[in-house]
Protein backbone atom coordinates (compact mmCIF):
# COMPACT_ATOMS: atom_id res chain seq x y z
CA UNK A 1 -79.80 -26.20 -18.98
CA UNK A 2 -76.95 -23.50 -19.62
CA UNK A 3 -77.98 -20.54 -21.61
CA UNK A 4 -75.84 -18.50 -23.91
CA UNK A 5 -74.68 -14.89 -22.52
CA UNK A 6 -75.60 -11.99 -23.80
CA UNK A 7 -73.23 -10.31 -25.60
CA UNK A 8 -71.21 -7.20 -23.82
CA UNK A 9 -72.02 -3.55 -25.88
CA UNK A 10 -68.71 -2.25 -27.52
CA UNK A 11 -69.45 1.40 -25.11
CA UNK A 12 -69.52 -1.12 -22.05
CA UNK A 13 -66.29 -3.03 -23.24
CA UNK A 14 -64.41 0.14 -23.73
CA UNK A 15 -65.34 1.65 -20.67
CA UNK A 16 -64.24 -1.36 -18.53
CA UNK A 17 -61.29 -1.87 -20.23
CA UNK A 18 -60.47 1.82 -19.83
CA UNK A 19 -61.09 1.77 -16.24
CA UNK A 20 -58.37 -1.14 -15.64
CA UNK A 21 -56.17 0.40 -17.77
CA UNK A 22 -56.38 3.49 -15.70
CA UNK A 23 -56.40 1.45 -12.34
CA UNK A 24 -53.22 -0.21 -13.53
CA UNK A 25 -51.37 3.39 -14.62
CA UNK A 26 -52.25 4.77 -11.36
CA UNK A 27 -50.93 2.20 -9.63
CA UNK A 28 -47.75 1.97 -11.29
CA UNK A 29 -47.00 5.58 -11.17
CA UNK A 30 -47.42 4.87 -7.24
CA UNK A 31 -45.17 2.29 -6.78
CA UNK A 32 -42.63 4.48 -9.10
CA UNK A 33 -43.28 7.13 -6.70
CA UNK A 34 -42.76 4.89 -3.69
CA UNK A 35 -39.32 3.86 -5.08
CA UNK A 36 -37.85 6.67 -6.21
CA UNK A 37 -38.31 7.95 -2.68
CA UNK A 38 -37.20 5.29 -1.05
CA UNK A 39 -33.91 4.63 -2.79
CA UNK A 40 -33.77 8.98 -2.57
CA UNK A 41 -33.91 8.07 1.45
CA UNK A 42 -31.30 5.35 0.94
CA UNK A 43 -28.53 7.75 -0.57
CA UNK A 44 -29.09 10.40 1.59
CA UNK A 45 -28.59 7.96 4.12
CA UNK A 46 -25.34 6.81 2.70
CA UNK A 47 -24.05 10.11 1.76
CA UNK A 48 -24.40 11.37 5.77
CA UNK A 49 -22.45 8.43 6.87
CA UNK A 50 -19.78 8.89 4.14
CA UNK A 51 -19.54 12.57 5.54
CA UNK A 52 -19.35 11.65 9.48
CA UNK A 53 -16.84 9.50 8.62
CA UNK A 54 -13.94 11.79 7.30
């Protein structure tokens, strides 16, 4: 027979909401990081072959 849950505390909600929230901010401030450098490596890349070129 299926038996109700227990309810979650508020503390324990919080904390496991603040963890993904901090999981998720982390991770987007790597892939920002990871992008940034990569299109940095792109236009230096561009800018050397626009100098050989001349």
């Amino acid at each position: 027979m299926a038996v109700p849950k227990k309810k979650t505390s508020k503390p324990k909600k919080n904390s496991r909401k603040a963890n993904w929230i901090r999981k998720s901010y982390f991770a987007k401030k790597k892939a920002l990081v990871l992008a940034n450098s990569n299109l940095q490596i792109k236009l230096n890349f561009i800018i050397k072959k626009e100098n050989l070129s001349f």
